[in-house]
Every structure is written in C-alpha cells, then in structure tokens.
Protein backbone atom coordinates (compact mmCIF):
# COMPACT_ATOMS: atom_id res chain seq x y z
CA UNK A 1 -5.74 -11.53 1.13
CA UNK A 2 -7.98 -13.52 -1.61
CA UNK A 3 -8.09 -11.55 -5.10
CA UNK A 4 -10.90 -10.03 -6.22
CA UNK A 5 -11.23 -10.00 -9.92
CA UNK A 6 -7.44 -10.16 -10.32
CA UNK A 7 -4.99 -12.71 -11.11
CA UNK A 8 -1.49 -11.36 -11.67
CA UNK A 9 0.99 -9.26 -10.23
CA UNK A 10 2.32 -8.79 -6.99
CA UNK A 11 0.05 -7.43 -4.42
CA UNK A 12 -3.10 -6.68 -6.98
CA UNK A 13 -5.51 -8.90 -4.49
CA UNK A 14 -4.32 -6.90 -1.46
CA UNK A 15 -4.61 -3.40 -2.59
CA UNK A 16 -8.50 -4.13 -3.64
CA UNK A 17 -9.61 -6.11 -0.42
CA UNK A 18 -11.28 -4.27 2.05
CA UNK A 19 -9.79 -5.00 5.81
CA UNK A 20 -12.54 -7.21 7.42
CA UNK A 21 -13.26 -9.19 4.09
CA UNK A 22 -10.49 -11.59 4.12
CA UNK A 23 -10.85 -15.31 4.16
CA UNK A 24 -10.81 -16.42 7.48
CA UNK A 25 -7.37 -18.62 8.10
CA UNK A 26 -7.74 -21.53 9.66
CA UNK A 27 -9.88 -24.88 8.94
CA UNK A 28 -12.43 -23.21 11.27
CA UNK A 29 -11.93 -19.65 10.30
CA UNK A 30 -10.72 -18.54 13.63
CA UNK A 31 -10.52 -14.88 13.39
CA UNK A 32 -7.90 -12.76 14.70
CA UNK A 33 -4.98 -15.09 14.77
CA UNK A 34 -1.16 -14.69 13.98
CA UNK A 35 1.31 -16.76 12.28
CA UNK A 36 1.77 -19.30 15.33
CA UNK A 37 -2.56 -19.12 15.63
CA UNK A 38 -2.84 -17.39 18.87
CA UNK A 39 -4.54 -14.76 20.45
CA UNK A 40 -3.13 -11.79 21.88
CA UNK A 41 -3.99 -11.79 26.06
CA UNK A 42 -6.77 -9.08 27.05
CA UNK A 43 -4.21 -6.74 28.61
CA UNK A 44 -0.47 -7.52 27.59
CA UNK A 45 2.23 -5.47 27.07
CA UNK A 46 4.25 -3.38 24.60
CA UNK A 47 6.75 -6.62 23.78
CA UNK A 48 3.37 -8.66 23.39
CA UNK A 49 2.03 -5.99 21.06
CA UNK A 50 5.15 -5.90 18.53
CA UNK A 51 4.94 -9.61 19.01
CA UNK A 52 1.50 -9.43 17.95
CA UNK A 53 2.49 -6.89 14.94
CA UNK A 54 5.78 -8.96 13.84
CA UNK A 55 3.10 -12.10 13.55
CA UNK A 56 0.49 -10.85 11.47
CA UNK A 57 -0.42 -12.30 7.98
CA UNK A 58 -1.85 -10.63 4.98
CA UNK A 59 -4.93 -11.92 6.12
CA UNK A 60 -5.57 -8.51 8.57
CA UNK A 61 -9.14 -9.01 10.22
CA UNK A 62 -11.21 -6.41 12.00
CA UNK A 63 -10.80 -8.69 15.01
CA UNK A 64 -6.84 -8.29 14.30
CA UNK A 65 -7.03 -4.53 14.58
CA UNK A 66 -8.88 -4.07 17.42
CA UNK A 67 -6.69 -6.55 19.01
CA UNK A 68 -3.81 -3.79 18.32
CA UNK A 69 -6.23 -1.00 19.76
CA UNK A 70 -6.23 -2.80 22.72
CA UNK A 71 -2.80 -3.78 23.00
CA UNK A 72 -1.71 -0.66 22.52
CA UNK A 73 -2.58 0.97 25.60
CA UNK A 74 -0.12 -1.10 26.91
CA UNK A 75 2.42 1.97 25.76
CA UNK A 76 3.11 3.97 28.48
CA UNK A 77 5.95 6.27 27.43
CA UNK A 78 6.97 8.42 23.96
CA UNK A 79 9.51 5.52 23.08
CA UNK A 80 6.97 3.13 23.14
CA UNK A 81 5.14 4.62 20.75
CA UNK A 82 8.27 5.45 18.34
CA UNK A 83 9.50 1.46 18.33
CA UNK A 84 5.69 0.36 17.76
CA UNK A 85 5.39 2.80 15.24
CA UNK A 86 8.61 2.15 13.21
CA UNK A 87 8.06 -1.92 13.33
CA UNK A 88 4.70 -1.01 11.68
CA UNK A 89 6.73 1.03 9.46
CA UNK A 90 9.60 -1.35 8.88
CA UNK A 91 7.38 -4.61 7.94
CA UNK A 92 5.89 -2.53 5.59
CA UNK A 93 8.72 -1.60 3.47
CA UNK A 94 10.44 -5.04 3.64
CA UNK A 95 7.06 -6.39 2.71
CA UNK A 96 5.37 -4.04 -0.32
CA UNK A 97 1.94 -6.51 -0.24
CA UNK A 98 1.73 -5.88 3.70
CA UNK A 99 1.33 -2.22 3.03
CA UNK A 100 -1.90 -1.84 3.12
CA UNK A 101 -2.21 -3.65 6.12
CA UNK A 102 0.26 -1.46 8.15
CA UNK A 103 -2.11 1.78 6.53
CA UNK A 104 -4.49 -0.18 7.83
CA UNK A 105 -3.20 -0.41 11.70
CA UNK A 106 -1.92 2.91 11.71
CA UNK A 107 -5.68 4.49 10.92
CA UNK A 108 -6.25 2.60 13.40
CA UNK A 109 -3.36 4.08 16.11
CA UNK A 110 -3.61 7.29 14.61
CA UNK A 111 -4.97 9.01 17.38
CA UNK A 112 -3.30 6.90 19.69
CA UNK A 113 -1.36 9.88 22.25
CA UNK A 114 1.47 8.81 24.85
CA UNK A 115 2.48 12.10 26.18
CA UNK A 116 3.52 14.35 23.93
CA UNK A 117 3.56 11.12 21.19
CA UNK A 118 0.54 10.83 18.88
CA UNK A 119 1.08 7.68 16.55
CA UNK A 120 -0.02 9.30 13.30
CA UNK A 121 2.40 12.12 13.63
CA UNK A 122 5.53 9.71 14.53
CA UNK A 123 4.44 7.50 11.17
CA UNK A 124 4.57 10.69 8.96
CA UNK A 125 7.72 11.62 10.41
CA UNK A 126 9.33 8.28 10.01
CA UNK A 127 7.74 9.14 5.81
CA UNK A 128 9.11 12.29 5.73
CA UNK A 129 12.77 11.49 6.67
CA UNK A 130 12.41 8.50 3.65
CA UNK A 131 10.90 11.11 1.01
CA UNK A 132 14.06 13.21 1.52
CA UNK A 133 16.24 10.38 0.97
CA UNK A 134 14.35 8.48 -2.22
CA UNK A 135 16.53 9.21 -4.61
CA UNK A 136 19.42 7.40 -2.93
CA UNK A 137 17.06 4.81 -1.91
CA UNK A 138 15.74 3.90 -5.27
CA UNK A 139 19.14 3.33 -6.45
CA UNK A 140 20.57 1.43 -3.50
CA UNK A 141 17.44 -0.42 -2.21
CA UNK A 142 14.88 -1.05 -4.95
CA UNK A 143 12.63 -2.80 -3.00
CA UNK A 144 12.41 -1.19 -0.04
CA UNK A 145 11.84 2.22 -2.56
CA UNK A 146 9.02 0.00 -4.10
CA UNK A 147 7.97 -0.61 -0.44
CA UNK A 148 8.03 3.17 0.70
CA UNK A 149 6.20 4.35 -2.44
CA UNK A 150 3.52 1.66 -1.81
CA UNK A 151 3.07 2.32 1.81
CA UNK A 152 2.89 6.73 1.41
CA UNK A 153 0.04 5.53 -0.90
CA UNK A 154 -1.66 3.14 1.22
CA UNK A 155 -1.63 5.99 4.18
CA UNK A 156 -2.46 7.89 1.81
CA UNK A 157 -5.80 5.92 0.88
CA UNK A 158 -6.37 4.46 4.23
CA UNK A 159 -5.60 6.70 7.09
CA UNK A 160 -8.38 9.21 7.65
CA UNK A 161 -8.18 12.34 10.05
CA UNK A 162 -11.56 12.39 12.68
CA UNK A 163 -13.36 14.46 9.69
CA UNK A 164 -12.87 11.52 7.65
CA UNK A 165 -10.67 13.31 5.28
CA UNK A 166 -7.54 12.03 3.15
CA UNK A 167 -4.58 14.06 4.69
CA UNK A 168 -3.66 16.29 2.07
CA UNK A 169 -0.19 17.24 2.96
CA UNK A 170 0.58 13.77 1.41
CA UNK A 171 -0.52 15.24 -1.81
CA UNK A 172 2.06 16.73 -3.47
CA UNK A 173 4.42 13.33 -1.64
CA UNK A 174 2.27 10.83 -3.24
CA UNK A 175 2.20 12.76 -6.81
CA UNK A 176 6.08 13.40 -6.75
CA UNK A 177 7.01 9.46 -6.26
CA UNK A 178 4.10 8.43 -8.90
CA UNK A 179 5.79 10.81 -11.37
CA UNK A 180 9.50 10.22 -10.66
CA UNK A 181 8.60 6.14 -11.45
CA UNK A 182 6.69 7.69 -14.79
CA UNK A 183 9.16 10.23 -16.04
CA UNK A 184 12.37 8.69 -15.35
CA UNK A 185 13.45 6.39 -19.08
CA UNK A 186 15.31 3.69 -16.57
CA UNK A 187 11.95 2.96 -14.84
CA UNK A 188 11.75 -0.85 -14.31
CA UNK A 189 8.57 -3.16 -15.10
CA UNK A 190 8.56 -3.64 -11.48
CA UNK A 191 8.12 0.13 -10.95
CA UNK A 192 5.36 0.51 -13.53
CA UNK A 193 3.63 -2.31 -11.63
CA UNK A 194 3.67 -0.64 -8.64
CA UNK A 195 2.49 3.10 -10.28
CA UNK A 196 -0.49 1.00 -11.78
CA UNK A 197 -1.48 -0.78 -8.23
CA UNK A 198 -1.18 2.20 -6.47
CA UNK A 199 -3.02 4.70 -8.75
CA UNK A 200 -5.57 2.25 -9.30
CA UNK A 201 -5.98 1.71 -5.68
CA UNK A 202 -6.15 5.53 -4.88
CA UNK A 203 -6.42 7.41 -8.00
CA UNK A 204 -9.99 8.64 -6.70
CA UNK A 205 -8.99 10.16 -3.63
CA UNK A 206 -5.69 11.79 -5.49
CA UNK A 207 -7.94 13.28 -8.08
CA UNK A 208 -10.21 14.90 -6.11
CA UNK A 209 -7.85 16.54 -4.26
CA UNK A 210 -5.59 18.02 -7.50
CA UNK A 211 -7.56 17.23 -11.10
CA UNK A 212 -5.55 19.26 -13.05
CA UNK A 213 -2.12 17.73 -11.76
CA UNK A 214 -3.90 14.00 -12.34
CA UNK A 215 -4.67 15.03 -15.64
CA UNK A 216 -1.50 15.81 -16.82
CA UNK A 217 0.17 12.76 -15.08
CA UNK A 218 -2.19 10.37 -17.36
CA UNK A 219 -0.72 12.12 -20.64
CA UNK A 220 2.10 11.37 -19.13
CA UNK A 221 0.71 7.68 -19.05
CA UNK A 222 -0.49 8.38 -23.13
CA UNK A 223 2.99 9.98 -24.29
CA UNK A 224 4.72 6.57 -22.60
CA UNK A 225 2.90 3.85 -24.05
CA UNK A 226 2.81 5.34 -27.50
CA UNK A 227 6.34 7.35 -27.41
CA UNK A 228 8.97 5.13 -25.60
CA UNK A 229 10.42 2.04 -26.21
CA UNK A 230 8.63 0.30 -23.41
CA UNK A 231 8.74 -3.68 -22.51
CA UNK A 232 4.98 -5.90 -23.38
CA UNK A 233 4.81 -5.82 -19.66
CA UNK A 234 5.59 -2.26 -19.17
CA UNK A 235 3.15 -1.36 -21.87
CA UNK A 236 0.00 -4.26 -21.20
CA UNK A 237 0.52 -2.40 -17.01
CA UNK A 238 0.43 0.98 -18.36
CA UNK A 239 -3.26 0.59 -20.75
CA UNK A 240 -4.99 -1.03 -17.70
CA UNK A 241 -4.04 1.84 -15.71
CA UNK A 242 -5.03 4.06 -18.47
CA UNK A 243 -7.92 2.48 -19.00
CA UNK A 244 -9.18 2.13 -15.26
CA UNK A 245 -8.28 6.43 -14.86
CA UNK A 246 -10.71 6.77 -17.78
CA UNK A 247 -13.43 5.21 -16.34
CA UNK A 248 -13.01 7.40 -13.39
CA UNK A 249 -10.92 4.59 -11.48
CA UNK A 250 -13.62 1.97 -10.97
CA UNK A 251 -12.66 -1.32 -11.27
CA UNK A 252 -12.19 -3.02 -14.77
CA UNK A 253 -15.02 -5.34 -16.21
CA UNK A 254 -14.68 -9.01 -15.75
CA UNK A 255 -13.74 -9.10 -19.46
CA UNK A 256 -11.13 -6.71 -19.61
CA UNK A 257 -9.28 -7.80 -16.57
CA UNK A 258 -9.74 -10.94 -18.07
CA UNK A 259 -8.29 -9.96 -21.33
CA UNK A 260 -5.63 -8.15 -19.12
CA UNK A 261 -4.65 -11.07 -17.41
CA UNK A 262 -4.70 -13.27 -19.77
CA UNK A 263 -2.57 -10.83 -21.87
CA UNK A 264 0.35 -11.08 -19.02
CA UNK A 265 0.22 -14.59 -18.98
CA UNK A 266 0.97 -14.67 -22.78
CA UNK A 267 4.27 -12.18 -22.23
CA UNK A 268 5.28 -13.76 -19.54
CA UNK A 269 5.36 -17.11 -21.49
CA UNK A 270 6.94 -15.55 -24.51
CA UNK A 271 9.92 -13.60 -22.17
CA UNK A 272 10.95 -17.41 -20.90
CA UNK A 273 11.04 -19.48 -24.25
C-alpha cells in the first residue's frame, strides 16, 4: 500500500492506509485483482476462495473484500471454515506487512457461521494457541513472532464486534507481547520497530481501554531510551513512538517525520561505512 507521510521501515505505509485507499494496480487501475490480474467468478468455490486469498497483494481494495464475502459462502462445512481461516492466518505471519490486510478480511468473515463454525472465533483460537507458545516462538522463529505480534495487533485495531467495539479480551494479549519486546535487554532493532508500528497504529484504541497500564508502558518507553545502552536505531524508533503517545497518538507533523526519517537514513548510512 502507498505511504502516507512515511518513508522508512518495514510496513510503516501499510499500518497507516486505510483499506479502500490504495493505489489502484494496474495501468488502468482495475480494482479487485490478484497477483495473476483476475477476478474471482460470481459463485466459485472454497479452492477458488483460498486461491483468491493466497493471490492477494498489499494493495487490499474494498472490491477485494467483498470479493471474499462472496466467495465465502462457498464454505459449506466446519473444515472449510478452519483451512480458510488458518491460510488467512498463515500469510499473515509469514508476511508481517500483510497483517493488516488479513485483520482486514477477517472483520470482514467475522461473522461468517458454518454450523457450529463462526470465523472470528476459529481466528482467535488459532491466536490463542500462538500466545501460549511465544516464548518458544520468539526464540526459534523471529519472524514469524514479529508476524504474530503484528497480526494480534492488527485484529486488534481492525476487527470490530456488531457494536463496533475493539474486542477487549485481546487486551491484556496485545499489552503482554508489547511489553515482553520492551522489557526484555536482548530486544532486537527489529522488535522495537515493530512495538513502534504497532502502538502507533493502535495506541488509541489500547488506551482507552486500560490508561493506567498505557501509562506505565510509555515510562517504560522513557526509562529505555535514557537508561539502556540502546542502538541509534533502537533509540531514533523509540522517541517517535514517544513522541506520537504524547500527542495522544495522532500522526507526526510533516516536519518531524521528516526529521525522523531523515534521521534513519543518516544511521543507516553510518552502520554500513
């Protein structure tokens, strides 16, 4: 998806477009499309659907989701739902910058219901059985860790019960993976990047539902940039996120993400000499 008002880091122009505003691919924008440029048939089936889902770009369009609405009523049994539901799941994590758009599909499906199946409780189970097991996937899988933390955020931000509410039993989830990354010394600049995209992304939402707890988790944010021996990168990510929290997470000026950028750019250069 195109950037808006950012120009580093992996993923920063996906977490801040909205689903719908993407440029259109194609020379003649043709909406809707997949990697090989075609459209899904107006029935299909459930093979066509995770077709559909395994083609998809980061370039998600409201035509692209409604296209999954429609394929999905192809799914006629409980197993349907499961496999559709953990390919969503499993692009996701191989694929941290396609997060977003598989929050995106699954507010979509998430009152999908195939028997005794609805899609937005098979998702959170397929979440559930990962946040037991973090620990051991941090160390053994990095990036799919990166890509779990990034998509319980994005469901998080994006999936909405009929009330239009966040679902706050991910709460307490989202918190505890935010403050493992921030508390643990062997935290990674790649880590830090992903605590600022996310909490920028969804910092709002999280603070509203538990100020006190977001409070203490941006001293946190204080005591690391001036306490610990931190990298230029880890400490440039950690003051934009510090600085977009204090301005009650709306986005930085043109200026200061300027500055910010340009800021990366500079340690980036000097890390390579």
């Amino acid at each position: 998806m195109a950037s808006v008002g950012r120009g580093r880091g992996r993923g920063r122009g996906l977490l801040v477009t909205k689903v719908g505003s993407a440029p259109k691919p194609g020379p003649e924008g043709d909406l809707g499309s997949t990697k090989n440029g075609e459209s899904p048939p107006a029935g299909g089936t459930v093979q066509e659907l995770e077709d559909y889902l395994e083609g998809l770009t980061l370039n998600l369009t409201e035509d692209n989701l409604e296209d999954i609405l429609t394929l999905s009523k192809s799914m006629s049994t409980e197993d349907h739902v499961m496999n559709v539901a953990k390919r969503i799941y499993d692009k996701s994590l191989k694929d941290l910058e396609f997060a977003k758009c598989g929050a995106c599909i699954c507010d979509r499906l998430s009152n999908v219901e195939v028997q005794t199946a609805k899609f937005r409780n098979v998702i959170l189970r397929y979440v559930q059985e990962d946040f037991k097991g973090k620990e051991e996937m941090r160390s053994s899988d990095n990036k799919r860790y990166l890509g779990f933390v990034t998509f319980l955020c994005q469901v998080f931000g994006n999936v909405r019960l009929t009330t239009g509410d966040t679902m706050k039993p991910l709460v307490a989830p989202v918190f505890e993976c935010l403050e493992q990354i921030l508390q643990d010394q062997t935290s990674t600049e790649d880590e830090y990047e992903c605590l600022s995209l996310q909490l920028q992304c969804i910092g709002k939402d999280l603070e509203l539902q538990d100020q006190p707890r977001m409070s203490a988790l941006l001293d946190q944010v204080r005591t690391r940039i001036i306490k610990d021996g931190l990298t230029a990168r880890g400490r440039c990510t950690l003051l934009e996120l510090l600085e977009c929290g204090s301005r009650g997470w709306k986005p930085l000026s043109n200026d200061l993400t300027r500055f910010y950028c340009d800021t990366m750019v500079e340690i980036f250069a000097t890390s390579i000499e």
